[in-house]
Protein backbone atom coordinates (compact mmCIF):
# COMPACT_ATOMS: atom_id res chain seq x y z
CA UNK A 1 0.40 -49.29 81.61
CA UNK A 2 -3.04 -49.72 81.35
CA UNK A 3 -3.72 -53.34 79.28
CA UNK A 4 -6.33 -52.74 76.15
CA UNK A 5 -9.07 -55.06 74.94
CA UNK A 6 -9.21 -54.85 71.22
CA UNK A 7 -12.41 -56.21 69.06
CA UNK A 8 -13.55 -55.42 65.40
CA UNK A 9 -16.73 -56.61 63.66
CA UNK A 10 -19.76 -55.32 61.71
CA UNK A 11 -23.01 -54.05 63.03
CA UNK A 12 -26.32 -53.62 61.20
CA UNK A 13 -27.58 -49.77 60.73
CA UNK A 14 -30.94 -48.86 58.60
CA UNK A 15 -30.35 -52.29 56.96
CA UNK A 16 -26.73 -52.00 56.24
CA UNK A 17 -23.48 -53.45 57.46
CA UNK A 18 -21.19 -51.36 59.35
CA UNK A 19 -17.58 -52.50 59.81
CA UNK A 20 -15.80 -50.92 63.25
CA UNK A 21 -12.92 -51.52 65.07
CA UNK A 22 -12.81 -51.03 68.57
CA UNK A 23 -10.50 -50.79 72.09
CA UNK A 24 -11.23 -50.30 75.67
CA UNK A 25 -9.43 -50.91 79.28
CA UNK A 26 -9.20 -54.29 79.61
CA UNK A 27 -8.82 -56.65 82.48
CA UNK A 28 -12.42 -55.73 83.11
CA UNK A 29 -11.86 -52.09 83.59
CA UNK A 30 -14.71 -49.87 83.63
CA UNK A 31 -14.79 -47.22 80.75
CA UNK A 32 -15.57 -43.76 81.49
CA UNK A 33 -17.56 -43.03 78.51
CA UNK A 34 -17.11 -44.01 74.60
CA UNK A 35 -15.78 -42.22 71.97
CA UNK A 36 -17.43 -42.77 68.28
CA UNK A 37 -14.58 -41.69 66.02
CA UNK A 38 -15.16 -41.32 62.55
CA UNK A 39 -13.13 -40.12 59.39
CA UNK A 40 -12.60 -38.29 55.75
CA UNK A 41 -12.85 -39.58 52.46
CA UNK A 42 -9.54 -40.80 51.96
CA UNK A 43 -9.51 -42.48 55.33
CA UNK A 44 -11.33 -45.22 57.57
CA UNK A 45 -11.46 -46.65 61.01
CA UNK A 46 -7.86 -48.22 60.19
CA UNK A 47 -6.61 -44.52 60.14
CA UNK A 48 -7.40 -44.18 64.03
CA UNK A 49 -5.63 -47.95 64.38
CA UNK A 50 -2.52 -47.23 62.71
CA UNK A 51 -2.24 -43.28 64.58
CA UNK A 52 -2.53 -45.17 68.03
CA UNK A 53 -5.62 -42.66 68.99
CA UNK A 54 -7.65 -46.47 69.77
CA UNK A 55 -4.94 -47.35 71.82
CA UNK A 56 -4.57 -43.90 73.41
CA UNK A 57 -7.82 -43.55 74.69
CA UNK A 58 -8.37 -46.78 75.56
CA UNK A 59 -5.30 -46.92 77.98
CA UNK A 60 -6.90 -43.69 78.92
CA UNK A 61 -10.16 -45.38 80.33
CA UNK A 62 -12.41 -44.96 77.14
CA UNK A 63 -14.36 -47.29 74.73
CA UNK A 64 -12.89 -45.81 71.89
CA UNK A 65 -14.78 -46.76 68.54
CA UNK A 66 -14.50 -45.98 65.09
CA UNK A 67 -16.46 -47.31 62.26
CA UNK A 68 -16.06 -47.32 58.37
CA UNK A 69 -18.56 -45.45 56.71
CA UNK A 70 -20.78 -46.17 54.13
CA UNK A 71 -18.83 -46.55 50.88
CA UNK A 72 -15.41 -46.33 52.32
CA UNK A 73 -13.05 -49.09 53.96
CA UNK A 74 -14.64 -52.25 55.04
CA UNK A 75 -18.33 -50.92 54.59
CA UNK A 76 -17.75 -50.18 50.87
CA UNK A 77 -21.20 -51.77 50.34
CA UNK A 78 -23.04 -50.08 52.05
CA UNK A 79 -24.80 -47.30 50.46
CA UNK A 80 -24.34 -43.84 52.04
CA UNK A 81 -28.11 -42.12 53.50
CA UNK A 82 -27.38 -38.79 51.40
CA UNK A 83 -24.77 -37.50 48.66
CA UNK A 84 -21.62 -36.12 49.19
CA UNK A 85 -21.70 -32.95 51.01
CA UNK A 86 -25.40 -32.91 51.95
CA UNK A 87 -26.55 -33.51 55.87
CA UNK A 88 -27.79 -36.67 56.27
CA UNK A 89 -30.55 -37.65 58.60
CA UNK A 90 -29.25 -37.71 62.24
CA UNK A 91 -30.90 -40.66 62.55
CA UNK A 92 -28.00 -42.12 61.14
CA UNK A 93 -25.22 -41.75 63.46
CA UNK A 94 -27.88 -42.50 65.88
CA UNK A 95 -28.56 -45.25 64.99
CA UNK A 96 -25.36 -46.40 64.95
CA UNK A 97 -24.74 -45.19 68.22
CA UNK A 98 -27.91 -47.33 69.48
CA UNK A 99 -26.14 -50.19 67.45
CA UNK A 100 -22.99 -50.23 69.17
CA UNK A 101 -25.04 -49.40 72.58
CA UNK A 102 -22.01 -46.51 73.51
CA UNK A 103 -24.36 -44.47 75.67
CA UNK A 104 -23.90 -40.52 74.90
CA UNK A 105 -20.54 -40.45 72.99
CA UNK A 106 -18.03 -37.95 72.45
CA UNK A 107 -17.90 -37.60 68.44
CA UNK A 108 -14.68 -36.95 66.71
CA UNK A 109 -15.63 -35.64 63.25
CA UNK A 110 -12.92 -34.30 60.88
CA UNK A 111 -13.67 -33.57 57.21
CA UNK A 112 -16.50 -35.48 55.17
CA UNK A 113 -18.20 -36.83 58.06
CA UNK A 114 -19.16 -33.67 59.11
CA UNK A 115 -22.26 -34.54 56.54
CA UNK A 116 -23.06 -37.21 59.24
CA UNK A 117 -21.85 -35.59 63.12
CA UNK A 118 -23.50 -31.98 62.29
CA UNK A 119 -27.00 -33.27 62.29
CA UNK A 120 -26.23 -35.69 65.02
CA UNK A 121 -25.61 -32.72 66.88
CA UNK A 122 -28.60 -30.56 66.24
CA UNK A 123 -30.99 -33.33 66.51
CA UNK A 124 -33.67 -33.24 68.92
CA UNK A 125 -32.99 -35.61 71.57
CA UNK A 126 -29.17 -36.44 70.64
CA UNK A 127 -27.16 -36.12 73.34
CA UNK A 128 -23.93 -36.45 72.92
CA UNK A 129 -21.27 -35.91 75.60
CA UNK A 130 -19.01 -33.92 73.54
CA UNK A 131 -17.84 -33.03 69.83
CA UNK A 132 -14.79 -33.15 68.63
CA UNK A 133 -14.58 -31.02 64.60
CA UNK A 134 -11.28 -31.44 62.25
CA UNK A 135 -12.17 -29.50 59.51
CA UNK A 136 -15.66 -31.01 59.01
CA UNK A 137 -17.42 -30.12 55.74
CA UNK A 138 -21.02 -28.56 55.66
CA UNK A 139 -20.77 -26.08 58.26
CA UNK A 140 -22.06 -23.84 55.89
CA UNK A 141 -25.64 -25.71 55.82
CA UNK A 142 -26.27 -24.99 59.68
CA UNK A 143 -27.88 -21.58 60.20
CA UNK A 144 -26.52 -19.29 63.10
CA UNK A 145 -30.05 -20.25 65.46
CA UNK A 146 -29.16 -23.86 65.47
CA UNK A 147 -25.26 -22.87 65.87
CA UNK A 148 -26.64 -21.15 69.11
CA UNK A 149 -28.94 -23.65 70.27
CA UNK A 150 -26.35 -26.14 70.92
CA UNK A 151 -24.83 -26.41 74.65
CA UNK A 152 -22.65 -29.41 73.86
CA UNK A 153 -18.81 -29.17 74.86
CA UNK A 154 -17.25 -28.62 71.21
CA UNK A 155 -13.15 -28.97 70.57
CA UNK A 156 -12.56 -27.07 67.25
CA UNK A 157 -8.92 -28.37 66.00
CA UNK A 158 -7.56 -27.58 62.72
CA UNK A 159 -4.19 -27.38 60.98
CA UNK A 160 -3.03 -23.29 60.04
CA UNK A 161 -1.97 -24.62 56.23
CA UNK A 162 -5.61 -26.05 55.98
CA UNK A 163 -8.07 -23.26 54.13
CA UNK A 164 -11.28 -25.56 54.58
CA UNK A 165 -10.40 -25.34 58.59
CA UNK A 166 -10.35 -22.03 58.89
CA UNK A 167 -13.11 -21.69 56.89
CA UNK A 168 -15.49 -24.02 58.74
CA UNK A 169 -14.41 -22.62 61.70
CA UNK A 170 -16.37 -19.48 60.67
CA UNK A 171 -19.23 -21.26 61.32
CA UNK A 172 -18.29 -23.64 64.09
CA UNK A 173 -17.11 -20.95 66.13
CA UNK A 174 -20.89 -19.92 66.55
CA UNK A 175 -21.38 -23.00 68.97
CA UNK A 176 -21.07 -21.50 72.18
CA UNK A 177 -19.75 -23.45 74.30
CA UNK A 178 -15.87 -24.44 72.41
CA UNK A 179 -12.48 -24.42 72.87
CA UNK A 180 -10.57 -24.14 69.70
CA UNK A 181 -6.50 -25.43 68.90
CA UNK A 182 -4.95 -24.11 65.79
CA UNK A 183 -1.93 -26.56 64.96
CA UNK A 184 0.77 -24.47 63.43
CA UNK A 185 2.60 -25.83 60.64
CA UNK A 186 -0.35 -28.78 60.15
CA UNK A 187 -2.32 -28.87 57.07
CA UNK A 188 -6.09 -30.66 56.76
CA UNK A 189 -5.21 -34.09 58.38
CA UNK A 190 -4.12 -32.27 61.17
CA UNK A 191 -4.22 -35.28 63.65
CA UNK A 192 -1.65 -36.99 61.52
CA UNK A 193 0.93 -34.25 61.34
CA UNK A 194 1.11 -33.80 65.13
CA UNK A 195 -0.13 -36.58 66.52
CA UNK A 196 1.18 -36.13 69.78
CA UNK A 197 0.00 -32.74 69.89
CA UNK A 198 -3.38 -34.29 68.65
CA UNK A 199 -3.80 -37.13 71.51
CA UNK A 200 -2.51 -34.58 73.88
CA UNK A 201 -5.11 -31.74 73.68
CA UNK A 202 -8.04 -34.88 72.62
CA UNK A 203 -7.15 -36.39 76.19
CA UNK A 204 -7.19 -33.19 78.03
CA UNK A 205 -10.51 -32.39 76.37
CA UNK A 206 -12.14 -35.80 77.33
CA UNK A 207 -10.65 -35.66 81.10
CA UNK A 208 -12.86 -32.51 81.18
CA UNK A 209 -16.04 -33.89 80.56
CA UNK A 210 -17.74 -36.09 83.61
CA UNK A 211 -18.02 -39.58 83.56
CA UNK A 212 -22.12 -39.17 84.47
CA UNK A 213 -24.42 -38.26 81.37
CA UNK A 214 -24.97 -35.38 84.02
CA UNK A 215 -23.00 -32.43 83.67
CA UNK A 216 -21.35 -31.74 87.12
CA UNK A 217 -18.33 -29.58 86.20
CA UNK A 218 -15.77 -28.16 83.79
CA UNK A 219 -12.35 -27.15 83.75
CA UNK A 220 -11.24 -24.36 80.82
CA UNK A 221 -7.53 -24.19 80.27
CA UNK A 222 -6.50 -20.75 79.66
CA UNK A 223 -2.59 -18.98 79.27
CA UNK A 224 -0.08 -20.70 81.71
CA UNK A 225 0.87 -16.93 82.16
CA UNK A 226 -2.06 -16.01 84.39
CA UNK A 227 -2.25 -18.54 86.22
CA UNK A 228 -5.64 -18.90 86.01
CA UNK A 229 -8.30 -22.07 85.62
CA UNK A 230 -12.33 -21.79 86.13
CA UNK A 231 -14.13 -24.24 87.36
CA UNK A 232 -17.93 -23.99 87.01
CA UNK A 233 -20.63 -25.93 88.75
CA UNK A 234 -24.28 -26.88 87.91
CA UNK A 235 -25.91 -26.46 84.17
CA UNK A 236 -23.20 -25.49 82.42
CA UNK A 237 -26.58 -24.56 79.88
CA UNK A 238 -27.06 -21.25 81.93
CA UNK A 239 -23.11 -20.60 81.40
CA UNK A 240 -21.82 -20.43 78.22
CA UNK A 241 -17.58 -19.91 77.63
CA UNK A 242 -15.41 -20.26 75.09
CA UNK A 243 -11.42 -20.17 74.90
CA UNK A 244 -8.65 -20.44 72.37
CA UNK A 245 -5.49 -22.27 72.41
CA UNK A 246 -2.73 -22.49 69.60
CA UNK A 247 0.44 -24.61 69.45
CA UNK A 248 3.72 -23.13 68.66
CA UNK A 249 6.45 -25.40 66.74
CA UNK A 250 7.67 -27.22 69.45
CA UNK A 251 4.09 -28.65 70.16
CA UNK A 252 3.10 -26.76 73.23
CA UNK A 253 -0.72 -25.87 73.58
CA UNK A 254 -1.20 -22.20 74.51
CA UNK A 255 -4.37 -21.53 75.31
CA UNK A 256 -5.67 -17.63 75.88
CA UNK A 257 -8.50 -16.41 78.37
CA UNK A 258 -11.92 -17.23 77.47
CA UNK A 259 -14.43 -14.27 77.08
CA UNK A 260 -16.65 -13.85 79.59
């Protein structure tokens, strides 16, 4: 098994104190890429600690991070850019993402910090590897033109007992290029009612992005039954796929053929 490097500290966004926890390969392994991983109200970066996800991806060969934000765990005072439920700048996450120097990250966003990933994502110049949505609030403040004009990788997950998930999937699933797991039997914390299911599909998400900030290739997953896997080459801009996978109760991922 793969031996992890574990480190926690604060960093200094806008002015303001950010506590994070972090792990990556250790024994001077090379990372991939990073992972920023953030959280919901009632949560923090602890919540990622405790569900092994740090661990997971770090014996995985990421720099997994996740950070408290503003108002919540360790970083309780530090003042939050915008109020609850409004998009915040996305210089914010930027700048955090400057801060921790992570290169272009793969965001996991579920619930309230969807205030804070959403603009991330539609900012001019962000470039983020990939985006990871649980149930993030404010999809309903991104019109369907900015929806479109995103070509980043997007994993949709949400639990089937959560009503905000499959609501802000009606919005989400205007990003064109996503894959999207419903977890049967999960409710709005999805990740920590099936966490194996979680780390499984996460992992197989971030194997398919390249380890270059260049996009050389991707793999979509579709139904075991056909037999069937794409593989696409060059911008995956000009090429634009999406696919849909749900779990049944034992856990399995079934995932159907995208629409092309």
């Amino acid at each position: 098994m793969t031996s992890v490097d574990k480190h926690e500290g604060t960093i200094q966004v806008q002015g303001q104190g950010l506590f994070f926890r972090e792990a990556r390969p250790g024994s001077g392994e090379a990372s991939r890429f990073s992972v920023l991983l953030l959280h919901g109200i009632r949560f923090s970066s602890e919540t990622w600690q405790n569900l092994g996800t740090l661990r997971r991806l770090a014996e995985a060969g990421y720099r997994a991070v996740a950070i408290d934000l503003q108002g919540l765990g360790h970083s309780k005072e530090a003042a939050a850019p915008s109020p609850l439920g409004e998009l915040a700048p996305g210089s914010f996450l930027a700048a955090v993402v400057d801060a921790l120097e992570l290169g272009p990250p793969v965001v996991i966003s579920p619930s309230l910090s969807g205030m804070y990933a959403l603009p991330f994502l539609l900012a001019s110049g962000s470039q983020p590897r990939g985006y990871v949505s649980v149930a993030p609030i404010c999809t309903d403040k991104i019109s369907a033109a900015d929806y479109a004009s995103v070509k980043t990788p997007t994993l949709i997950v949400y639990g089937d007992q959560d009503p905000m998930g499959s609501s802000s999937f009606q919005h989400l699933k205007q990003l064109p290029n996503h894959r999207v797991l419903v977890m049967e039997g999960a409710g709005h914390p999805c990740y920590l009612d099936k966490p194996e299911e979680w780390h499984t599909v996460l992992l197989d998400f971030l194997q398919g992005q390249p380890a270059s900030s260049g996009i050389s290739r991707c793999l979509l997953p579709v139904s075991p039954a056909t037999g069937l896997s794409i593989h696409l080459s060059g911008p995956l801009s000009l090429l634009l796929f999406s696919c849909r996978g749900r779990s049944d109760q034992g856990g399995k991922i079934k995932w159907e053929k995208p629409r092309i």
